[in-house]
N, C-alpha and C. Protein backbone atom coordinates (compact mmCIF):
# COMPACT_ATOMS: atom_id res chain seq x y z
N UNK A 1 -21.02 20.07 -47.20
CA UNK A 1 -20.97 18.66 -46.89
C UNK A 1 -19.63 18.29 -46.25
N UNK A 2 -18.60 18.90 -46.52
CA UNK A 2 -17.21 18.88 -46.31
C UNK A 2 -16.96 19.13 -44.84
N UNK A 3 -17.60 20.07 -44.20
CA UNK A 3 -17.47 20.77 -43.29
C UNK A 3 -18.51 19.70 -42.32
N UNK A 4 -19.55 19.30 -42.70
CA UNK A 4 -20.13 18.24 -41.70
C UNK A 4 -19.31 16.97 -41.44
N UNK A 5 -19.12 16.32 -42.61
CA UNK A 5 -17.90 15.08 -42.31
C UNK A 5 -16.90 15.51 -41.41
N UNK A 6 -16.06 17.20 -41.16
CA UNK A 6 -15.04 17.58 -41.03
C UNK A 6 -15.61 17.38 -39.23
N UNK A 7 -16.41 18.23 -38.99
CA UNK A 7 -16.95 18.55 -37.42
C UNK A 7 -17.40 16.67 -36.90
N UNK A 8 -17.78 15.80 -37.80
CA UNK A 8 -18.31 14.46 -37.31
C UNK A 8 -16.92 13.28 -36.91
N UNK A 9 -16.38 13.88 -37.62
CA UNK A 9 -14.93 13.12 -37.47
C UNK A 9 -14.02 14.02 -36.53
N UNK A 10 -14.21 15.14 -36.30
CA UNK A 10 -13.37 15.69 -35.04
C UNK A 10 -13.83 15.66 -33.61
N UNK A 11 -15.21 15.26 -33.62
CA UNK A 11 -16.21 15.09 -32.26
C UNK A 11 -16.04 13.53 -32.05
N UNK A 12 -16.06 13.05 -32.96
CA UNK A 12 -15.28 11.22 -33.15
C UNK A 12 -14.40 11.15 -32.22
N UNK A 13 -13.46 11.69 -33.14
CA UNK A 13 -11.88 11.56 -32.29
C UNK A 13 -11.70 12.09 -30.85
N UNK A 14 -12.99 13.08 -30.66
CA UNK A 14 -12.65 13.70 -29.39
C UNK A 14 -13.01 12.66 -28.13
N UNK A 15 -14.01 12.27 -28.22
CA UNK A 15 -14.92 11.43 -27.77
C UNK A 15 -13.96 9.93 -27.42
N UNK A 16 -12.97 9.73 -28.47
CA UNK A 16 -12.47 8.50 -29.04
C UNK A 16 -11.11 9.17 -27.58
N UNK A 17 -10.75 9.70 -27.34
CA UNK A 17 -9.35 10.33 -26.52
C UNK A 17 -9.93 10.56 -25.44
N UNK A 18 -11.33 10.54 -24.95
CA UNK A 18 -12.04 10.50 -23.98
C UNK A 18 -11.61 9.25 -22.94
N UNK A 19 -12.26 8.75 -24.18
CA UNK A 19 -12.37 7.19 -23.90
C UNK A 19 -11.23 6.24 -23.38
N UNK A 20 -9.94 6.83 -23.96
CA UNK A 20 -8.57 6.41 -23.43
C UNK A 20 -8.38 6.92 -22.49
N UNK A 21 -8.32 7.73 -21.69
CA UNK A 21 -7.66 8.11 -20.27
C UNK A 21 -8.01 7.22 -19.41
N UNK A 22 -7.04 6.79 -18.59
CA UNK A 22 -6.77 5.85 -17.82
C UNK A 22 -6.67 6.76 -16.29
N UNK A 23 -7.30 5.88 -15.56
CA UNK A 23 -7.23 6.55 -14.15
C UNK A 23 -6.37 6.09 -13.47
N UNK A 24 -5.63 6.34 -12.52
CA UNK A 24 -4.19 5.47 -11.73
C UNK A 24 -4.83 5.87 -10.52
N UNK A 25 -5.47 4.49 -9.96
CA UNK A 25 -5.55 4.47 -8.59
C UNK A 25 -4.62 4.22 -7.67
N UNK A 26 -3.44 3.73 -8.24
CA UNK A 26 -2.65 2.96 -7.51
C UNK A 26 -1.99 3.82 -7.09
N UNK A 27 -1.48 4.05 -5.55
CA UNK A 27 -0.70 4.66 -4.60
C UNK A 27 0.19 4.25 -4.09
N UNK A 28 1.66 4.33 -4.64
CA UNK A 28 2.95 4.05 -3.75
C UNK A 28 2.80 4.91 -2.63
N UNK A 29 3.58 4.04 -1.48
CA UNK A 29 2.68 4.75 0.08
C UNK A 29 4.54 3.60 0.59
N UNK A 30 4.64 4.92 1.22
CA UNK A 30 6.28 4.47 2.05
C UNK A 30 5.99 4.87 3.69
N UNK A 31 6.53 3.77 4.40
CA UNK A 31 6.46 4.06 6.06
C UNK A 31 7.62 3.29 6.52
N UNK A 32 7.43 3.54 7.89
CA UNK A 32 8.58 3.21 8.95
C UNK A 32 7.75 2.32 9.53
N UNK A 33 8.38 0.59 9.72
CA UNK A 33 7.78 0.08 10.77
C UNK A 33 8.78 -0.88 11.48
N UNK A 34 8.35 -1.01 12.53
CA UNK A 34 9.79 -1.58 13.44
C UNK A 34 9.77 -3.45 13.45
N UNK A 35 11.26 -3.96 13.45
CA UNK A 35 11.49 -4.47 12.86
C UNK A 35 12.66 -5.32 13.10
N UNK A 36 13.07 -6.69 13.30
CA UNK A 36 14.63 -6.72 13.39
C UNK A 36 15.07 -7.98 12.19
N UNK A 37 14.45 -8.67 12.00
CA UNK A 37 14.68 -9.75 11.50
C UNK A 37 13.96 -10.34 9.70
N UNK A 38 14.58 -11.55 9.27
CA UNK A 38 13.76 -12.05 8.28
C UNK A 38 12.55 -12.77 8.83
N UNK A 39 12.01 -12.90 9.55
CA UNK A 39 10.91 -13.42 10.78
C UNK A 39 9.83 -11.93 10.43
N UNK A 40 10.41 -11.19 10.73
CA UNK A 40 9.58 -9.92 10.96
C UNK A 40 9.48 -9.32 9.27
N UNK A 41 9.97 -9.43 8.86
CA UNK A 41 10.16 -9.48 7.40
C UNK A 41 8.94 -10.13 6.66
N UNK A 42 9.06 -11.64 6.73
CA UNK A 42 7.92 -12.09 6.69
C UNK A 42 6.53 -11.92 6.88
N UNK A 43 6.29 -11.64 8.15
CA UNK A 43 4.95 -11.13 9.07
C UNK A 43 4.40 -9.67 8.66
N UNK A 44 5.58 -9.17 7.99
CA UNK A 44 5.17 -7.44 8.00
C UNK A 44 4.64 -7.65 6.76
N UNK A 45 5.48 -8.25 5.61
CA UNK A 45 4.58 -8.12 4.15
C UNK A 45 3.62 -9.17 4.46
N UNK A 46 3.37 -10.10 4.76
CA UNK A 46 2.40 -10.96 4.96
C UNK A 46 0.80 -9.91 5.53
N UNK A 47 1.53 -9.50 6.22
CA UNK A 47 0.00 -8.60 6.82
C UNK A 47 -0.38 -7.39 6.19
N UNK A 48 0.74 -7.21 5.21
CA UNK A 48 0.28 -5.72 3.74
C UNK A 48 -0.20 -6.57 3.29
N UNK A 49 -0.12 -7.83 2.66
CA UNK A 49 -0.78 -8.05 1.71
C UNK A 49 -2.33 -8.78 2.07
N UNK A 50 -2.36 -9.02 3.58
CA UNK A 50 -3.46 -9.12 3.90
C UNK A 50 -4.79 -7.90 3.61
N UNK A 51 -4.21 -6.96 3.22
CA UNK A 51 -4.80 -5.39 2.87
C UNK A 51 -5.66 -5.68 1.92
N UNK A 52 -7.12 -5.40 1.32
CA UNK A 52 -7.45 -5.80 0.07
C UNK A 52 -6.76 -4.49 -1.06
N UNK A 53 -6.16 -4.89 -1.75
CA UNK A 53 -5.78 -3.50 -2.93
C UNK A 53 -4.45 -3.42 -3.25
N UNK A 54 -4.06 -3.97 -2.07
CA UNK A 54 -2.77 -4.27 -1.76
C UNK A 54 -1.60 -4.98 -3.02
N UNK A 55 -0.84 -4.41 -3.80
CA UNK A 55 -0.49 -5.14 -5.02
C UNK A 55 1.22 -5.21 -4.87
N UNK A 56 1.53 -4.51 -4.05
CA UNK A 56 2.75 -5.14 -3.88
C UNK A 56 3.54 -4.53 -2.44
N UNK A 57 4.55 -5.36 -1.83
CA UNK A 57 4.67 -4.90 -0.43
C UNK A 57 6.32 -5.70 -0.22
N UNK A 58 7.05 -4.42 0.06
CA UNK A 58 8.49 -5.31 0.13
C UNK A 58 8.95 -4.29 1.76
N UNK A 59 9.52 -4.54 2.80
CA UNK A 59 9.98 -4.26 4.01
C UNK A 59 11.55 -4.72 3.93
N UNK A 60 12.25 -3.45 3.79
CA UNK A 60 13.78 -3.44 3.92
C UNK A 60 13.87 -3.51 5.33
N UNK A 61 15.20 -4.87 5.66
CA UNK A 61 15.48 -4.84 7.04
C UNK A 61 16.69 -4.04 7.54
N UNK A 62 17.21 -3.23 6.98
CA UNK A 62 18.19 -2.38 7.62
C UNK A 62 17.40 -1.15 7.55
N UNK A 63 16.49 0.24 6.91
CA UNK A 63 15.83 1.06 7.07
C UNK A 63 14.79 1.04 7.41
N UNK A 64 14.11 -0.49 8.04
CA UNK A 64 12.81 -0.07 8.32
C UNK A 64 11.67 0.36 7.07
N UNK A 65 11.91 0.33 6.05
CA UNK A 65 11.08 1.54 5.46
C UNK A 65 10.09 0.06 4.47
N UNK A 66 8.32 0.33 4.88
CA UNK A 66 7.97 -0.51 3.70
C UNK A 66 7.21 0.22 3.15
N UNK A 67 7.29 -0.43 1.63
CA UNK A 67 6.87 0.25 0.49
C UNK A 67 5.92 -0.52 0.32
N UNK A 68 4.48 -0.26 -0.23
CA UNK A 68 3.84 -0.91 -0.84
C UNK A 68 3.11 -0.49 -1.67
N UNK A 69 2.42 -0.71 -2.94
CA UNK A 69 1.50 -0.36 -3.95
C UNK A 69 -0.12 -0.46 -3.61
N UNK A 70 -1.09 0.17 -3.60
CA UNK A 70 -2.02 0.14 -3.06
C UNK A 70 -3.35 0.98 -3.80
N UNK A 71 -3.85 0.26 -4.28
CA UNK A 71 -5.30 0.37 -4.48
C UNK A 71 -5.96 1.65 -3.95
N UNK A 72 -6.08 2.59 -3.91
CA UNK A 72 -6.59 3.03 -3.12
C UNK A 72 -8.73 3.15 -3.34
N UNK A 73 -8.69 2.57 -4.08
CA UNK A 73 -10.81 2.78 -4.01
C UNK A 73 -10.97 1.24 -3.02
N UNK A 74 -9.71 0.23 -2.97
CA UNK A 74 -9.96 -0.89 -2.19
C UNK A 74 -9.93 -1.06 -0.81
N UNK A 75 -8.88 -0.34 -0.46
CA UNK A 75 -8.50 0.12 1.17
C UNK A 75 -7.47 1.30 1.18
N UNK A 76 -7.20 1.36 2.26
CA UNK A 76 -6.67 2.58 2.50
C UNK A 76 -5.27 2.90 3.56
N UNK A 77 -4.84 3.54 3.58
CA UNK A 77 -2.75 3.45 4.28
C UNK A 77 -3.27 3.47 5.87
N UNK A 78 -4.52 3.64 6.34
CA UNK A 78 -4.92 3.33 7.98
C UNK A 78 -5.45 2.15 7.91
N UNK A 79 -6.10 1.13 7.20
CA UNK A 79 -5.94 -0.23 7.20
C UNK A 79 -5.07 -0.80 7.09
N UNK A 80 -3.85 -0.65 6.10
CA UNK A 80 -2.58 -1.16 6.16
C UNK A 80 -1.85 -0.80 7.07
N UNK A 81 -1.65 0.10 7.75
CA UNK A 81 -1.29 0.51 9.00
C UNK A 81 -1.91 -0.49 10.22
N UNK A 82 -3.08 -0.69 10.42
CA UNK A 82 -3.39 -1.03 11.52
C UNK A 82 -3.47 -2.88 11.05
N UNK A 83 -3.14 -2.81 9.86
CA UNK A 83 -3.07 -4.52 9.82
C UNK A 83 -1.89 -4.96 9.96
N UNK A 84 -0.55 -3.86 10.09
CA UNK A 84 0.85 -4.38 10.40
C UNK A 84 0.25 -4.52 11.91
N UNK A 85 0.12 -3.19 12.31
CA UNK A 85 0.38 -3.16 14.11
C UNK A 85 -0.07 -4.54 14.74
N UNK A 86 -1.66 -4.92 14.19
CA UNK A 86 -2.24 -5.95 14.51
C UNK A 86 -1.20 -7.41 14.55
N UNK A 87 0.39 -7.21 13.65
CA UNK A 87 0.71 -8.56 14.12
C UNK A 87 2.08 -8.26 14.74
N UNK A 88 1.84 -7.35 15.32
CA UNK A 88 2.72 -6.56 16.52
C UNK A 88 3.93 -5.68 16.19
N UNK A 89 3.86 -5.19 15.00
CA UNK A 89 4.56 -4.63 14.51
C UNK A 89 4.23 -2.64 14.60
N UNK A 90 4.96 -1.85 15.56
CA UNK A 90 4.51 -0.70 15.75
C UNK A 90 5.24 0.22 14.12
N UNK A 91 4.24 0.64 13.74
CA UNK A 91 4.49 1.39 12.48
C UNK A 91 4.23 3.35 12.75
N UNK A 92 4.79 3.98 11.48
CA UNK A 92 4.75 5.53 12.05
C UNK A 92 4.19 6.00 13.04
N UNK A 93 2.59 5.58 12.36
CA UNK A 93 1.40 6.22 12.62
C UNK A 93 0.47 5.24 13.90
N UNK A 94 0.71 4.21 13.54
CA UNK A 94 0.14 3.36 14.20
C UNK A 94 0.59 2.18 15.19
N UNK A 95 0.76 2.34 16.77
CA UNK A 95 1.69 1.20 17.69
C UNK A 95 0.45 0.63 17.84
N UNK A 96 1.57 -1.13 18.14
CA UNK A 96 0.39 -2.59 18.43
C UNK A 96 0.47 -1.75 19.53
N UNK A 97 -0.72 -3.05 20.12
CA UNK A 97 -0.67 -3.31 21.40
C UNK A 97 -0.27 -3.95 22.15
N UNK A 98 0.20 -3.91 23.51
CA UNK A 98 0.96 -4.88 24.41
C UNK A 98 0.70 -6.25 24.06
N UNK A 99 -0.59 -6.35 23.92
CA UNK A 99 -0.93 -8.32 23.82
C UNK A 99 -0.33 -8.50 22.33
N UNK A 100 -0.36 -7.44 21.10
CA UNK A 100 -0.06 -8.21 19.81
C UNK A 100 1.29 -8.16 20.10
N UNK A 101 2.87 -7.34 20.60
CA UNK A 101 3.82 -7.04 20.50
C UNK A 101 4.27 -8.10 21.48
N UNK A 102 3.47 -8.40 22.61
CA UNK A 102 4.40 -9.79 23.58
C UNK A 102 3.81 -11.12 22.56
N UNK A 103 2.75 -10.92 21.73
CA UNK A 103 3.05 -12.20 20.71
C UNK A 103 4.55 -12.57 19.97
N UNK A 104 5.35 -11.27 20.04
CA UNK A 104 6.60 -11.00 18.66
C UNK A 104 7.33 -12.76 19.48
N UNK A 105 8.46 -13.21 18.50
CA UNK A 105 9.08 -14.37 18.85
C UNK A 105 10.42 -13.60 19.52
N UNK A 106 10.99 -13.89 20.48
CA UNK A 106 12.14 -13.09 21.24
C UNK A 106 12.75 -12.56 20.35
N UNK A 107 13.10 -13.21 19.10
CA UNK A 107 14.24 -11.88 18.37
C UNK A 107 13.63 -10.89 17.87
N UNK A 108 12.30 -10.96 17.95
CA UNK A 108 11.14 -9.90 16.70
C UNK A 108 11.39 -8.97 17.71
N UNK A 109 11.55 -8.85 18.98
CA UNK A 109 11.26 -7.81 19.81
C UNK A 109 12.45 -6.73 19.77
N UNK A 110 11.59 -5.69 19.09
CA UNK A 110 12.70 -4.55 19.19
C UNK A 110 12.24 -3.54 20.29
N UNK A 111 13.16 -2.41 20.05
CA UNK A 111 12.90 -1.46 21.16
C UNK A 111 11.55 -0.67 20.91
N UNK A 112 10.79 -0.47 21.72
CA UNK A 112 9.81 0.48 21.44
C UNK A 112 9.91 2.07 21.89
N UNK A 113 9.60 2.80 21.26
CA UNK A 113 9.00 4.06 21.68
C UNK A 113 7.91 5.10 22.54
């Protein structure tokens, strides 16, 4: 009898530690996107967080470099990519296009590649 309680309560607990694991969807995801100002600053996290999944998004203006937290079963680092470029902002992987980048306001305009 000892030995049944013993195996019912260890298949319990197993089951029970199952049940806790937590999945981490969330993906810190770092890029280069070009950049000169608090203007562009603005516009760049504004359009990460236009991303759905998107949970957090900060763009340093001396390295270029934005960080953002990201969902990944919600969208994905080529939507966030192509939703900076889209407000003329050329990133690693992904350059606007002429019409979104002559939208930039004269100081947004940096050098391109």
């Amino acid at each position: 009898m000892n030995k049944i309680v013993l195996i019912a309560l260890v298949t319990f607990l197993g089951f029970s530690a199952q049940a806790q694991t937590k999945k981490n969807k969330n993906l810190k995801y770092t890029t280069e996107v070009n950049g000169n100002c608090e203007q562009c600053k603005k516009r760049i996290e504004k359009a990460a967080f236009s991303v759905p999944g998107v949970k957090s998004a900060s763009w340093d203006i001396s390295t270029h470099q934005l960080v953002v937290i990201l969902n990944e079963e919600k969208s994905s680092t080529v939507d966030l990519n192509n939703a900076v470029a889209k407000v003329g902002h050329d990133t690693k992987d992904v350059k606007a296009t002429e019409a979104d980048y002559d939208n930039l306001h004269s100081c947004c305009k940096y050098v391109r590649e």
